[in-house]
Protein backbone atom coordinates (compact mmCIF):
# COMPACT_ATOMS: atom_id res chain seq x y z
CA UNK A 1 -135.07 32.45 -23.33
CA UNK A 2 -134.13 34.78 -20.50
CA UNK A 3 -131.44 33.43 -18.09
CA UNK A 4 -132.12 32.53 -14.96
CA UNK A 5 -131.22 35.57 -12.62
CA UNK A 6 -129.77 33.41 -9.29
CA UNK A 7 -131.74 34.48 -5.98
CA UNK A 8 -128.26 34.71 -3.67
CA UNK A 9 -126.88 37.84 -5.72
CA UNK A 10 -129.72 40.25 -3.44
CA UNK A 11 -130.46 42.31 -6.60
CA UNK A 12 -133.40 43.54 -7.94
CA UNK A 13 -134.28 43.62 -11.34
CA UNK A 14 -137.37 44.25 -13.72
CA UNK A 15 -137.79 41.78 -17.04
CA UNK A 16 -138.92 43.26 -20.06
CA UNK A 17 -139.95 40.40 -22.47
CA UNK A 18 -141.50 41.35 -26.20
CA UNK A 19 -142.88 38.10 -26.62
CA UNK A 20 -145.26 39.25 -23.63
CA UNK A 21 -145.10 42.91 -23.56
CA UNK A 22 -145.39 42.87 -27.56
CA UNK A 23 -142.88 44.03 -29.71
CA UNK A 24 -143.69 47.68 -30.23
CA UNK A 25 -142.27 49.69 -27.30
CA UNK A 26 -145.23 52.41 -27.81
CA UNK A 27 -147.33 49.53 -26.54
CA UNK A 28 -145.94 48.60 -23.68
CA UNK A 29 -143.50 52.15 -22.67
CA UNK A 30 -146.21 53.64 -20.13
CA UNK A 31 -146.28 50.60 -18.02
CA UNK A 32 -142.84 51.59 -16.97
CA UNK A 33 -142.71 55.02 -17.32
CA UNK A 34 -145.32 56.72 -16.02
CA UNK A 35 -143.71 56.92 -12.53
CA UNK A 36 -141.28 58.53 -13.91
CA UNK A 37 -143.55 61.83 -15.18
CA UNK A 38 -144.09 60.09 -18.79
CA UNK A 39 -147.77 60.57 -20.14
CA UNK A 40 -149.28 59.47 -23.51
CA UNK A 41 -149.29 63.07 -25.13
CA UNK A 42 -145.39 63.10 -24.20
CA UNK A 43 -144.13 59.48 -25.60
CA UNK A 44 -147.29 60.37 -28.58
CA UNK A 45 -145.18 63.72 -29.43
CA UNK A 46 -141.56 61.62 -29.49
CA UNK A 47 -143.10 58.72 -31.59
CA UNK A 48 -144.22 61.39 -33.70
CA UNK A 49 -141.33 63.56 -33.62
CA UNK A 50 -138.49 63.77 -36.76
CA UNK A 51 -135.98 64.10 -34.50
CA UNK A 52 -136.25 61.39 -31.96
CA UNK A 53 -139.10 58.19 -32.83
CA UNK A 54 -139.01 55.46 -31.17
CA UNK A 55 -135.39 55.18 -30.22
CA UNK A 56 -135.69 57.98 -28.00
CA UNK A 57 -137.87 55.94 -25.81
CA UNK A 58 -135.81 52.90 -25.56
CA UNK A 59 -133.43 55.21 -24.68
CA UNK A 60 -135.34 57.13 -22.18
CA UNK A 61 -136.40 53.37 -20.53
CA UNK A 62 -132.62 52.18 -20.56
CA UNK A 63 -132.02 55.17 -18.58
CA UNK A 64 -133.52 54.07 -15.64
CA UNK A 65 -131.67 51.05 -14.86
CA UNK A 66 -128.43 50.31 -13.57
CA UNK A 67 -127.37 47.55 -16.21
CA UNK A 68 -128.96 46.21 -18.63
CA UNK A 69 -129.06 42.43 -19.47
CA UNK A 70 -128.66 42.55 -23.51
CA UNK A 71 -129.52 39.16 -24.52
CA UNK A 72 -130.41 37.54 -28.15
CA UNK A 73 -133.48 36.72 -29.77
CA UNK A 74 -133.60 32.96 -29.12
CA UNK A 75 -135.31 31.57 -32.68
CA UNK A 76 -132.18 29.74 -34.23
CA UNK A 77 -132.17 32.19 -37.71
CA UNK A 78 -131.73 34.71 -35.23
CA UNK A 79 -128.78 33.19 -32.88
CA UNK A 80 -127.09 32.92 -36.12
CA UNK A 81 -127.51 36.11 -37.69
CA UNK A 82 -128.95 38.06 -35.82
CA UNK A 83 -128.51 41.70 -35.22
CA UNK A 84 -126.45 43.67 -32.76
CA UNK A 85 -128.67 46.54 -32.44
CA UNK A 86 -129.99 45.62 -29.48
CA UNK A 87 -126.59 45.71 -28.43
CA UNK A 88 -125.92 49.31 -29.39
CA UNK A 89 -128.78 50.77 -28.31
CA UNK A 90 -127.97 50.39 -25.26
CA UNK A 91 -124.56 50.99 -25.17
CA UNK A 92 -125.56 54.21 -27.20
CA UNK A 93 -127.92 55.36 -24.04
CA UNK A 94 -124.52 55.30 -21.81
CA UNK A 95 -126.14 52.36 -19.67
CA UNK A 96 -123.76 49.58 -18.95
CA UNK A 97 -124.50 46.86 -21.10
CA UNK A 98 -123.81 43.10 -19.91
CA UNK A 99 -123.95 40.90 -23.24
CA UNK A 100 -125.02 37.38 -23.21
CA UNK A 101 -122.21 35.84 -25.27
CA UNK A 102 -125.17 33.52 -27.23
CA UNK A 103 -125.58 33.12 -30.68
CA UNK A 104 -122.61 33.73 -34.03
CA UNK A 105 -123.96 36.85 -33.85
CA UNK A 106 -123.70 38.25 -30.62
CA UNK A 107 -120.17 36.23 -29.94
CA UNK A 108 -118.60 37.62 -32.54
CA UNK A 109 -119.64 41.09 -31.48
CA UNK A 110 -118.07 40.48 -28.05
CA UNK A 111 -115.12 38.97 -29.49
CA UNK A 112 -114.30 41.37 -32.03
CA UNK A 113 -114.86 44.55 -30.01
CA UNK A 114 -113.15 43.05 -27.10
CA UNK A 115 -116.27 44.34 -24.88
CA UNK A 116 -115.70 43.11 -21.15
CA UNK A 117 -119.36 43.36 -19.99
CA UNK A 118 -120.08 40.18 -21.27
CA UNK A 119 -121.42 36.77 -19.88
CA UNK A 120 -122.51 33.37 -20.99
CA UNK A 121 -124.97 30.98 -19.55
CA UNK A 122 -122.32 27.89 -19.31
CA UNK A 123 -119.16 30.20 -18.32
CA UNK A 124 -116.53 28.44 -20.64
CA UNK A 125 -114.51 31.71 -22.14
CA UNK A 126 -116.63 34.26 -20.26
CA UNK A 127 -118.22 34.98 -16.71
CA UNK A 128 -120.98 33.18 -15.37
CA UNK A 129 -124.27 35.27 -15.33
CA UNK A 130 -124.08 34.82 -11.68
CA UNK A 131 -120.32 36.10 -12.05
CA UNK A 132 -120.88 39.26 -14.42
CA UNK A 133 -123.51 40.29 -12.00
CA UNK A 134 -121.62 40.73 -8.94
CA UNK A 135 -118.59 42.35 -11.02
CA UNK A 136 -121.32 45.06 -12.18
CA UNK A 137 -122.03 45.25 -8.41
CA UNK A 138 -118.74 47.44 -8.70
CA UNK A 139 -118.74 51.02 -9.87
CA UNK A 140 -115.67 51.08 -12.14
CA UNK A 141 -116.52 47.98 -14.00
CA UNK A 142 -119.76 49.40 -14.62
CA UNK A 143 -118.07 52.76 -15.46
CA UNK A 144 -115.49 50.27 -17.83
CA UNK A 145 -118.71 49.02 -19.64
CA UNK A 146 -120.32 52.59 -20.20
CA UNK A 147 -116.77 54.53 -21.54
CA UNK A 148 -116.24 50.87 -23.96
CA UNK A 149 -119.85 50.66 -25.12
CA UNK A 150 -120.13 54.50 -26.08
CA UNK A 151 -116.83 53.95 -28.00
CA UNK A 152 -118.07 50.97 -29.73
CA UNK A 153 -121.56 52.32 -30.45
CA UNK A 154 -119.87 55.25 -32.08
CA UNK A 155 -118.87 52.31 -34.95
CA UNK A 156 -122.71 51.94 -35.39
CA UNK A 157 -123.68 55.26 -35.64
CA UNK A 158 -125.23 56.96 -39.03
CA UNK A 159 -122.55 59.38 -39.57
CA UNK A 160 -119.90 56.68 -39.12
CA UNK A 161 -121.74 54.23 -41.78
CA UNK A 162 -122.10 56.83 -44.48
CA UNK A 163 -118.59 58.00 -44.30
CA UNK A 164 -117.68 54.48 -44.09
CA UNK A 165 -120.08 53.70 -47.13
CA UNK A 166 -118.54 56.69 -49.21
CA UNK A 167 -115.10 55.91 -48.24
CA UNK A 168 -115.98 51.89 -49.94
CA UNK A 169 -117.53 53.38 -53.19
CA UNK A 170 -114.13 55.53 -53.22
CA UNK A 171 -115.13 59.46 -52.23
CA UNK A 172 -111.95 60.58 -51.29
CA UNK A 173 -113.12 64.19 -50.47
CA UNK A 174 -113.94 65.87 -46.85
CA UNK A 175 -116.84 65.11 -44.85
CA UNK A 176 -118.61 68.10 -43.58
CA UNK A 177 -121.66 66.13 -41.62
């Protein structure tokens, strides 16, 4: 479930829930992009592009925040091993990302990485959501979390896992990629 965002903080913020927008972004991208010049032909030719897909619209939407809240998918399977791509894609869009420190999954991503954008619902080891908030409120923690996350994401990108995968099944030769 999404956390609750507290009412004192005087931010504004939009929610983006799959379970109610649905999970494919091509459904549900115009309803907050067309203000910003995107029509149907233009997401149509990314979907359909070999170059870009879908990830260039989640990028394109992350874009047009401030911060964005990355939080897990709450089915218990998922707290456990869930996936950290929803992490990276938006650290790889050079939006701050503040992490919700939830789930095996997502706490050992936080832990491991060291990533300071980071909050958890009962504070314990990390900031209050309440807390993170108002630190993102300032420019070079928000700056902090973009110049981390782009050096993180660079772990997760597909140049870095093939030369990692090649370097495991022993290529010991150059990489020109």
């Amino acid at each position: 479930s999404f956390p609750e965002i507290p009412n004192n903080l005087a931010i504004s913020y939009t929610k983006i829930d799959e379970m109610i927008e649905g999970i494919h972004i091509e459904d549900w991208f115009l309803n907050y992009m067309a203000l910003e010049g995107w029509t149907n032909e233009k997401k149509n030719d990314v979907l359909n592009s070999s170059d870009y897909g879908s990830g260039m619209l989640y990028y394109n939407l992350f874009r047009t925040f401030d911060v964005v809240l990355v939080t897990p998918k709450s089915k218990h399977e998922k707290l456990r091993y869930g996936s950290i791509q929803r992490i990276t894609s938006v650290m790889k869009s050079g939006v701050p990302a503040l992490v919700e420190a939830k789930g095996a999954a997502f706490e050992l991503f936080v832990t491991r990485y060291g990533y300071p954008c980071v909050f958890a619902e009962e504070g314990g080891n990390y900031p209050t959501l309440a807390q993170a908030l108002t630190d993102m409120k300032n420019v070079s923690m928000r700056q902090t979390c973009i110049e981390e996350g782009l050096f993180i994401a660079e772990n997760f990108s597909p140049d870095y896992i093939v030369k990692k995968l090649l370097r495991a099944l022993s290529y010991e030769g150059d990489f020109d990629c």
